[in-house]
C-alpha atoms as a PDB file:
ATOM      1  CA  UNK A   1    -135.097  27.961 -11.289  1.00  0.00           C
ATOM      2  CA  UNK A   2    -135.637  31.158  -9.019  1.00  0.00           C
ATOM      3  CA  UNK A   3    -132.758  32.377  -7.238  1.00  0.00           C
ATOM      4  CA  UNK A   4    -134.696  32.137  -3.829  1.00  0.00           C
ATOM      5  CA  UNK A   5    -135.136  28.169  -4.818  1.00  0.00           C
ATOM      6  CA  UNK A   6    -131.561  27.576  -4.985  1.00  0.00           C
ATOM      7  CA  UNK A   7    -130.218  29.720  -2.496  1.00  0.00           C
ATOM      8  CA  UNK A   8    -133.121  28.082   0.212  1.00  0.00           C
ATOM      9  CA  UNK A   9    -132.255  24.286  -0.724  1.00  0.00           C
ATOM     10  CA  UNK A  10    -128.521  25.208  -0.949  1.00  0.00           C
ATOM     11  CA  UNK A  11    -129.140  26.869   3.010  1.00  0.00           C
ATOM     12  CA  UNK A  12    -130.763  24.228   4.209  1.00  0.00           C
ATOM     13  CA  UNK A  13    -128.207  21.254   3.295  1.00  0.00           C
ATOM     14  CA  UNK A  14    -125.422  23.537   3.975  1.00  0.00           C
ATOM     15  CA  UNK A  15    -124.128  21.442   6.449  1.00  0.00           C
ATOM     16  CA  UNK A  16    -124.362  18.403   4.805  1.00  0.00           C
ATOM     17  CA  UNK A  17    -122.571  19.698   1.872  1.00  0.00           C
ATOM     18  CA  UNK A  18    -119.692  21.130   4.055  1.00  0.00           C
ATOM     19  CA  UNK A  19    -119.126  17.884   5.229  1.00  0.00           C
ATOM     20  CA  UNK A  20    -119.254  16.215   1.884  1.00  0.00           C
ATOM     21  CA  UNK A  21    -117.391  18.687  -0.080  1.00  0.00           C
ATOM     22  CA  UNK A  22    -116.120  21.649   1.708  1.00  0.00           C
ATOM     23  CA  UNK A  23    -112.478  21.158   2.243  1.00  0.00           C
ATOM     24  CA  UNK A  24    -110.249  20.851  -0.282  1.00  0.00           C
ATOM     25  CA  UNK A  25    -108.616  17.415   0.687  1.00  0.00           C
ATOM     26  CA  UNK A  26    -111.718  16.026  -0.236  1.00  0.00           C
ATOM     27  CA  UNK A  27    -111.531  17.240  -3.675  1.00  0.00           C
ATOM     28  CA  UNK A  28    -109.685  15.588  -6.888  1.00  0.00           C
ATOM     29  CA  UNK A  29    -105.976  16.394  -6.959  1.00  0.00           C
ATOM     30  CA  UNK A  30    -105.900  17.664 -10.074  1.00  0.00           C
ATOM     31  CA  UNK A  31    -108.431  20.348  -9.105  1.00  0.00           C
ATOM     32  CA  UNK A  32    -106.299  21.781  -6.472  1.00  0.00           C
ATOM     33  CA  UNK A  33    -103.566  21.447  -8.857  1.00  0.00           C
ATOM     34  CA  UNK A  34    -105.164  23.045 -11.451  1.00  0.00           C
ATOM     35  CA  UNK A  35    -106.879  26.257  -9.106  1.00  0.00           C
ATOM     36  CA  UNK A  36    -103.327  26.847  -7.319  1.00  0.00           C
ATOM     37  CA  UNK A  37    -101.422  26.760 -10.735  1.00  0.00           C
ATOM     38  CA  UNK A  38    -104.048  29.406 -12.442  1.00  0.00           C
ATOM     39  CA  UNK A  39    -104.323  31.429  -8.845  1.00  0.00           C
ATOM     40  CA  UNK A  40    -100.655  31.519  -8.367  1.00  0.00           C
ATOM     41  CA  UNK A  41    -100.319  32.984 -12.407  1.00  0.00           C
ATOM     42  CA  UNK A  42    -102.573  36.188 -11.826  1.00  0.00           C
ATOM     43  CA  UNK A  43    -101.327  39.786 -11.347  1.00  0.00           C
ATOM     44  CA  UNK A  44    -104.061  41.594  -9.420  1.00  0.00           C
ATOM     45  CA  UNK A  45    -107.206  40.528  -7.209  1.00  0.00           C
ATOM     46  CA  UNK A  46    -108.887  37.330  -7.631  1.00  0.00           C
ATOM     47  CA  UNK A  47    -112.504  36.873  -6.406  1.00  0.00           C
ATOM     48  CA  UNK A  48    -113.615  33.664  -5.819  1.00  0.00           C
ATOM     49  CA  UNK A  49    -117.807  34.436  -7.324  1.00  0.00           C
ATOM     50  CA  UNK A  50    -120.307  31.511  -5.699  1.00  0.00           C
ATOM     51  CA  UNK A  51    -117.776  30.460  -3.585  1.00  0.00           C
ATOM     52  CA  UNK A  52    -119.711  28.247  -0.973  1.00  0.00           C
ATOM     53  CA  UNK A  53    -118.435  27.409   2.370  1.00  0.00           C
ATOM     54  CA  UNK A  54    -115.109  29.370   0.654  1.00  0.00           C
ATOM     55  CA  UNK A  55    -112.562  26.421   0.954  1.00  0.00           C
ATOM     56  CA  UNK A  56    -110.995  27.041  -2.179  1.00  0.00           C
ATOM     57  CA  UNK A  57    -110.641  31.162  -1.190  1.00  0.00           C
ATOM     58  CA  UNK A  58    -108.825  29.586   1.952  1.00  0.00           C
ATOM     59  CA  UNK A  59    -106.691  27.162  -0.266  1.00  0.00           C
ATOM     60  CA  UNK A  60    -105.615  30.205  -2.628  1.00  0.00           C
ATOM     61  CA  UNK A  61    -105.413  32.724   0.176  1.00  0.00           C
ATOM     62  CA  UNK A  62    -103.144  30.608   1.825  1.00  0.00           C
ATOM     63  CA  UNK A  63    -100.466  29.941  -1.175  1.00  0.00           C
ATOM     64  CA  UNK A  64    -100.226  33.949  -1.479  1.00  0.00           C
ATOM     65  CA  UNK A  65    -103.058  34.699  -3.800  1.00  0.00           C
ATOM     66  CA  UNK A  66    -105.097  38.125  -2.893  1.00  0.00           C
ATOM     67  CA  UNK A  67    -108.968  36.338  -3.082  1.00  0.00           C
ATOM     68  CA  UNK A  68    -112.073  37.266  -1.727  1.00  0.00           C
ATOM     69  CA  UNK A  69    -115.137  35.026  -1.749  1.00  0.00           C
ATOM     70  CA  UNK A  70    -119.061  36.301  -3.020  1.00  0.00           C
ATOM     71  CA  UNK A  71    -122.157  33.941  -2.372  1.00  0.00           C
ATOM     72  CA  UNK A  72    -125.546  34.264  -2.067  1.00  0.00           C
ATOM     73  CA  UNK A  73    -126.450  31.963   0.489  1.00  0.00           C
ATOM     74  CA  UNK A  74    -125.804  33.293   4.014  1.00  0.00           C
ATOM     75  CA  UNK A  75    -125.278  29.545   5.799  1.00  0.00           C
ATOM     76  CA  UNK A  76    -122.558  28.988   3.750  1.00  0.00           C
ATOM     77  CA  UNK A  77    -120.878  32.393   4.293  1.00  0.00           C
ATOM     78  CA  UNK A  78    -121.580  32.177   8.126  1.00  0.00           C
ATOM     79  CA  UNK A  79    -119.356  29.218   8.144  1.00  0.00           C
ATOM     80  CA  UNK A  80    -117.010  30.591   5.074  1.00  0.00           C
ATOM     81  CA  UNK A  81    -116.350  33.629   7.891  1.00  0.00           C
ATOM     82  CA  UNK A  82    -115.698  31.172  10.985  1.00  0.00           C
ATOM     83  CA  UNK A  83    -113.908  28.856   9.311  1.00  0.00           C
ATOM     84  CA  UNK A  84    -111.483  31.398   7.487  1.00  0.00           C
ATOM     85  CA  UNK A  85    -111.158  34.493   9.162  1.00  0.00           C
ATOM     86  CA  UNK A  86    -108.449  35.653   7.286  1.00  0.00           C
ATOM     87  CA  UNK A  87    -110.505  36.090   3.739  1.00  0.00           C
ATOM     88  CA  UNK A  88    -112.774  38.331   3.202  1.00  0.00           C
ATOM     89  CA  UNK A  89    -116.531  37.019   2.328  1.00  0.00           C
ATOM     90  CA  UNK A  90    -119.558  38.756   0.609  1.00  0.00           C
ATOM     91  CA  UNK A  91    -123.227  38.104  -0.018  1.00  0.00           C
ATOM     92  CA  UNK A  92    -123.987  38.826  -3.045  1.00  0.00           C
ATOM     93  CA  UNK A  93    -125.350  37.261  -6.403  1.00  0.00           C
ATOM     94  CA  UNK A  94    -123.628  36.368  -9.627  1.00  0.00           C
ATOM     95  CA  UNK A  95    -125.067  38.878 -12.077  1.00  0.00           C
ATOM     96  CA  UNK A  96    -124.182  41.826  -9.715  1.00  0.00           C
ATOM     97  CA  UNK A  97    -121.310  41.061  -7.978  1.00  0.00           C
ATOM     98  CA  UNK A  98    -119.715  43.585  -5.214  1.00  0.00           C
ATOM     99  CA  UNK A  99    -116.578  44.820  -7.297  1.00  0.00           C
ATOM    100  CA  UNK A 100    -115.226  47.779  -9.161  1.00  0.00           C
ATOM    101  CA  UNK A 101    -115.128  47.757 -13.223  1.00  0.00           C
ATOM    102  CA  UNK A 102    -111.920  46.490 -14.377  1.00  0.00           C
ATOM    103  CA  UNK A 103    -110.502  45.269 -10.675  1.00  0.00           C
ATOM    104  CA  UNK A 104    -109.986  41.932 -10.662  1.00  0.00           C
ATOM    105  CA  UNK A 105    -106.624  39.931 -12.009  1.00  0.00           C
ATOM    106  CA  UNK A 106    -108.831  37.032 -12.340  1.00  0.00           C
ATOM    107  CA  UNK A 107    -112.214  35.562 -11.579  1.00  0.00           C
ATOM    108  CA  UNK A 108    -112.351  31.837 -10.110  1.00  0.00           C
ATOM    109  CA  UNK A 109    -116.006  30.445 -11.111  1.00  0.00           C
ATOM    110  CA  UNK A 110    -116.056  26.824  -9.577  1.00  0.00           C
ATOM    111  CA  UNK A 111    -119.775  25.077 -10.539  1.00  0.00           C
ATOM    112  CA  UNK A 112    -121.034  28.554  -9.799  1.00  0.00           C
ATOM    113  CA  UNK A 113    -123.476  28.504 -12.953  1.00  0.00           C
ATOM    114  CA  UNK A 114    -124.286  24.986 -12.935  1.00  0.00           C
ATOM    115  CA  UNK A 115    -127.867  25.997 -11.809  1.00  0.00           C
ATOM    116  CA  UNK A 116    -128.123  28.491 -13.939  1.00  0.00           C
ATOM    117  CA  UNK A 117    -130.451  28.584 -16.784  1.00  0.00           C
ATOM    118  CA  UNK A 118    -128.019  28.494 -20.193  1.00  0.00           C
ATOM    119  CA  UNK A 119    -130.078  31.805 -21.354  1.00  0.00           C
ATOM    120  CA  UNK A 120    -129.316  33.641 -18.221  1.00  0.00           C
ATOM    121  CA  UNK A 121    -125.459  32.398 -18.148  1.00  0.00           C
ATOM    122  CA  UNK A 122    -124.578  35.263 -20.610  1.00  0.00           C
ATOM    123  CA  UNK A 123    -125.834  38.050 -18.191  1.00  0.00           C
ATOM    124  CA  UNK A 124    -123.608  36.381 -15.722  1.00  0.00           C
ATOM    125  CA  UNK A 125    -120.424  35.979 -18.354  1.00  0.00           C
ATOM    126  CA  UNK A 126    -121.531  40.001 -19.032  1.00  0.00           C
ATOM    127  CA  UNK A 127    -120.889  40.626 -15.323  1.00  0.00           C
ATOM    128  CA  UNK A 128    -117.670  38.665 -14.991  1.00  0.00           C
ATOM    129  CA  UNK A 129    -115.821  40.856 -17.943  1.00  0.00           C
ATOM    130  CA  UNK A 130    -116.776  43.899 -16.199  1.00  0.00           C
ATOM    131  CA  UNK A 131    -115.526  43.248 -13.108  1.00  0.00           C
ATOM    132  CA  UNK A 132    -112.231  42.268 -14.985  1.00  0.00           C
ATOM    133  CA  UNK A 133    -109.511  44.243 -16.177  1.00  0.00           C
ATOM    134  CA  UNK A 134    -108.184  43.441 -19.894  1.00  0.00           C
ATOM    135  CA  UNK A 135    -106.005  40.098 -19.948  1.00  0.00           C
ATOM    136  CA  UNK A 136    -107.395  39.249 -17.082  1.00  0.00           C
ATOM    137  CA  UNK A 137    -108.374  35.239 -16.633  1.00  0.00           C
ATOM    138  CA  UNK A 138    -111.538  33.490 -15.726  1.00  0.00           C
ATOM    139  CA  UNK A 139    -111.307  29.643 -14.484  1.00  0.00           C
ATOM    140  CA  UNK A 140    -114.668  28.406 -15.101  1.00  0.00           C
ATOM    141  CA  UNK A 141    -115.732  24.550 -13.803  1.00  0.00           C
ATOM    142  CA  UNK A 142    -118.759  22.761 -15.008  1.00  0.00           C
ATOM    143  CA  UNK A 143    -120.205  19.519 -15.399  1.00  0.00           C
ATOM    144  CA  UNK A 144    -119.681  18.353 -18.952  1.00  0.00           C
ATOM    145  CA  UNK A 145    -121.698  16.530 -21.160  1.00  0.00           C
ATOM    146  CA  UNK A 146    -122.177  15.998 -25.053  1.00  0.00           C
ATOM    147  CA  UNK A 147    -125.048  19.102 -25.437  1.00  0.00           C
ATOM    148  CA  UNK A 148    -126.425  21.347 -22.851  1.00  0.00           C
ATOM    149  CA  UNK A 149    -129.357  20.196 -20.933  1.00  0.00           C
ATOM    150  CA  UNK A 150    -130.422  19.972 -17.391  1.00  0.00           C
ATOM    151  CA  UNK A 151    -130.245  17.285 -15.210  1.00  0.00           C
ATOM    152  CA  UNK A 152    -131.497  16.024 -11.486  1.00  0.00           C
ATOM    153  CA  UNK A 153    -128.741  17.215  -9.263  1.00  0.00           C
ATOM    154  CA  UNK A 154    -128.595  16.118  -5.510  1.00  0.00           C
ATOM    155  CA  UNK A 155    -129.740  19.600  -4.501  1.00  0.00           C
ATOM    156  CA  UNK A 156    -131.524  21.522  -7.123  1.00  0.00           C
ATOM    157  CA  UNK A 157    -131.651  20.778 -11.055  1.00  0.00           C
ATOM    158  CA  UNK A 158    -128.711  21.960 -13.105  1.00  0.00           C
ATOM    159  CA  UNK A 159    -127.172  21.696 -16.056  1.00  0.00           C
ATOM    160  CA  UNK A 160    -124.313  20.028 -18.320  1.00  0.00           C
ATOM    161  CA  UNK A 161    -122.635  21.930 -20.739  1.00  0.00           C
ATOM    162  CA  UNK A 162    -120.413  20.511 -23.650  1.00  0.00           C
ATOM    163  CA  UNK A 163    -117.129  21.969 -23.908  1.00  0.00           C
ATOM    164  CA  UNK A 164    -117.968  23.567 -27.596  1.00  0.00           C
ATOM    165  CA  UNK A 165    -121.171  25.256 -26.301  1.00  0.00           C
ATOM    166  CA  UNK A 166    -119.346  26.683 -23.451  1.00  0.00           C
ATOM    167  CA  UNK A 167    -116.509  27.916 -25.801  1.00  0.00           C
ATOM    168  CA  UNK A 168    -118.904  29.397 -28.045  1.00  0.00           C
ATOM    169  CA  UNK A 169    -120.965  31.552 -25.321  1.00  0.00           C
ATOM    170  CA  UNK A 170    -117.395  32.693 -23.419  1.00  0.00           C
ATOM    171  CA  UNK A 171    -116.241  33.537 -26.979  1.00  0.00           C
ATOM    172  CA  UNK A 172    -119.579  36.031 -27.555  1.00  0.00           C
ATOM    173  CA  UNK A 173    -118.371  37.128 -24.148  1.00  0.00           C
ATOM    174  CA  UNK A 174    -115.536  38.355 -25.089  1.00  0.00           C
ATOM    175  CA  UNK A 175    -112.921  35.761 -23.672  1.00  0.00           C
ATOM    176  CA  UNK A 176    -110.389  33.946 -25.370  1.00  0.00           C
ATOM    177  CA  UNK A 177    -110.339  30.029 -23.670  1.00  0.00           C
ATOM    178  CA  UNK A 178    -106.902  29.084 -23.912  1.00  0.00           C
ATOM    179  CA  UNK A 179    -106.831  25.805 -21.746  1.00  0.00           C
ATOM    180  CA  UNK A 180    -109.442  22.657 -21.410  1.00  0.00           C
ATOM    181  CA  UNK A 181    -109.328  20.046 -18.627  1.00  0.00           C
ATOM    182  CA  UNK A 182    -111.984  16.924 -18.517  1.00  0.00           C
ATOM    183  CA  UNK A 183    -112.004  14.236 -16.279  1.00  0.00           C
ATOM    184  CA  UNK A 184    -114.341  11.078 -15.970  1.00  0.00           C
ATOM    185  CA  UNK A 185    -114.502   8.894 -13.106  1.00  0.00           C
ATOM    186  CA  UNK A 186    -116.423   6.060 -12.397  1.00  0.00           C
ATOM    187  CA  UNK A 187    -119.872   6.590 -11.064  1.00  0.00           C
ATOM    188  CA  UNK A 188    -119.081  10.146 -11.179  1.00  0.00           C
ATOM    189  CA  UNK A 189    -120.330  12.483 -13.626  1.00  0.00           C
ATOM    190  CA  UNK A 190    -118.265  14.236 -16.149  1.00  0.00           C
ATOM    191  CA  UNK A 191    -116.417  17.381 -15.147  1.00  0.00           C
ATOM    192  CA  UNK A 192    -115.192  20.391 -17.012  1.00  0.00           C
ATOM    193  CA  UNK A 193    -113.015  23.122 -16.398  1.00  0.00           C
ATOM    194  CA  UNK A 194    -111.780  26.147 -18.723  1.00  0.00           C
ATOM    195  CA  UNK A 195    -109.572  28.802 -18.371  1.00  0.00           C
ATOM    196  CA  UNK A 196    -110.428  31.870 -20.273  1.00  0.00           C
ATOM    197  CA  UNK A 197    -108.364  35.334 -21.174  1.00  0.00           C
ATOM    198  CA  UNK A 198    -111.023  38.415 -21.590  1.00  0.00           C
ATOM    199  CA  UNK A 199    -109.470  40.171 -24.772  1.00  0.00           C
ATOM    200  CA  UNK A 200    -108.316  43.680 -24.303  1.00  0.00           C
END
C-alpha cells in the first residue's frame, strides 16, 4: 500500500487511536517491561523510528534513556510534541530516516513495518543498520503468525510475520537476533517482538 494511503488513514483516526492505544498504561506489562529493560541496556542514542503519538519515546525518555521519535504522519507528531515536550520529534519516513551513519546505540521499531510490504521491509532493515553503529541493538515488534501474509487491520491492511521469516530477513540484514518474546491473548492477535545485535 502507498505511503500516502497509510499515512492519510493513520491521520485521520489519529485521535481515536491515541485514545485507544497511546499511553503506555494501556499497553501489556510485559511490553513496557520488555522496552524499558532493552532501552535502559543501550550505550548511545536511541531513536524511537514510526513512533506514533510517541508514548513509548516519553516512557524511555523518562527512565533516563537519550530517544528521539521519527513518524510520518504529522497528526500524530502534533500531539507527540504537545504531549511530550521534553523529546524531540521528527517527520520523516522509515527508509530515510533523519540520522547520521553509525549514530544510534539502538533503534526501537514498535509495529512500525507492520504495513509494510515484506519485499520493501529489507530497504527499511537496510536503513536501520546504517543509522546504527556496530553492536548496536534493534527491538523490533510485529504481529506474529505461522507464514507471512497480510491481513485486514482496523486501519489499513498489514501483515503477520512468523518468527523464522523475520529471523531470516534481519539475518540477510546483517543482525544477529539474540532474544524472542510471543504472547497470545484471547481475542487478540498474536504478537511478536525481537531484539536484534547488528554485527560489527
Amino acid at each position: 500500500m502507498p505511503l500516502a494511503d497509510v499515512r492519510n488513514a493513520y491521520g485521520a483516526r489519529a485521535d481515536e487511536y491515541i485514545d485507544l492505544v497511546g499511553t503506555v498504561e494501556k499497553l501489556a506489562e510485559q511490553d513496557r517491561d520488555l522496552i524499558l529493560r532493552w532501552g535502559k541496556g543501550i550505550d548511545g542514542p536511541v531513536l524511537d523510528a514510526g513512533c506514533g503519538p510517541g508514548h513509548w519515546a516519553h516512557y524511555l525518555h523518562e527512565h533516563g534513556v537519550h530517544i528521539e521519535g521519527v513518524d510520518m504522519v504529522p497528526e500524530f507528531l502534533a500531539r507527540a510534541r504537545e504531549r511530550f515536550p521534553a523529546v524531540r520529534f521528527h517527520e520523516a519516513t522509515l527508509d530515510s530516516l533523519p540520522v547520521e551513519s553509525d549514530a544510534l546505540g539502538g533503534l526501537l521499531s514498535w509495529y512500525s513495518i507492520i504495513h509494510t510490504a515484506p519485499e520493501e521491509v529489507p530497504a527499511i532493515l537496510r536503513e536501520f543498520v546504517r543509522c546504527l553503529r556496530p553492536g548496536g541493538s534493534l527491538l523490533l515488534g510485529f504481529f506474529e503468525g505461522e507464514r507471512v501474509e497480510p491481513f485486514d487491520h482496523a486501519v489499513v491492511p498489514a501483515y503477520y510475520w512468523s518468527v523464522p521469516a523475520m529471523k531470516e530477513v534481519l539475518a540477510s540484514a546483517g543482525f544477529e537476533v539474540t532474544e524472542v518474546q510471543t504472547r497470545t491473548a484471547t481475542g487478540k492477535r498474536t504478537h511478536a517482538a525481537v531484539v536484534a545485535v547488528l554485527r560489527g
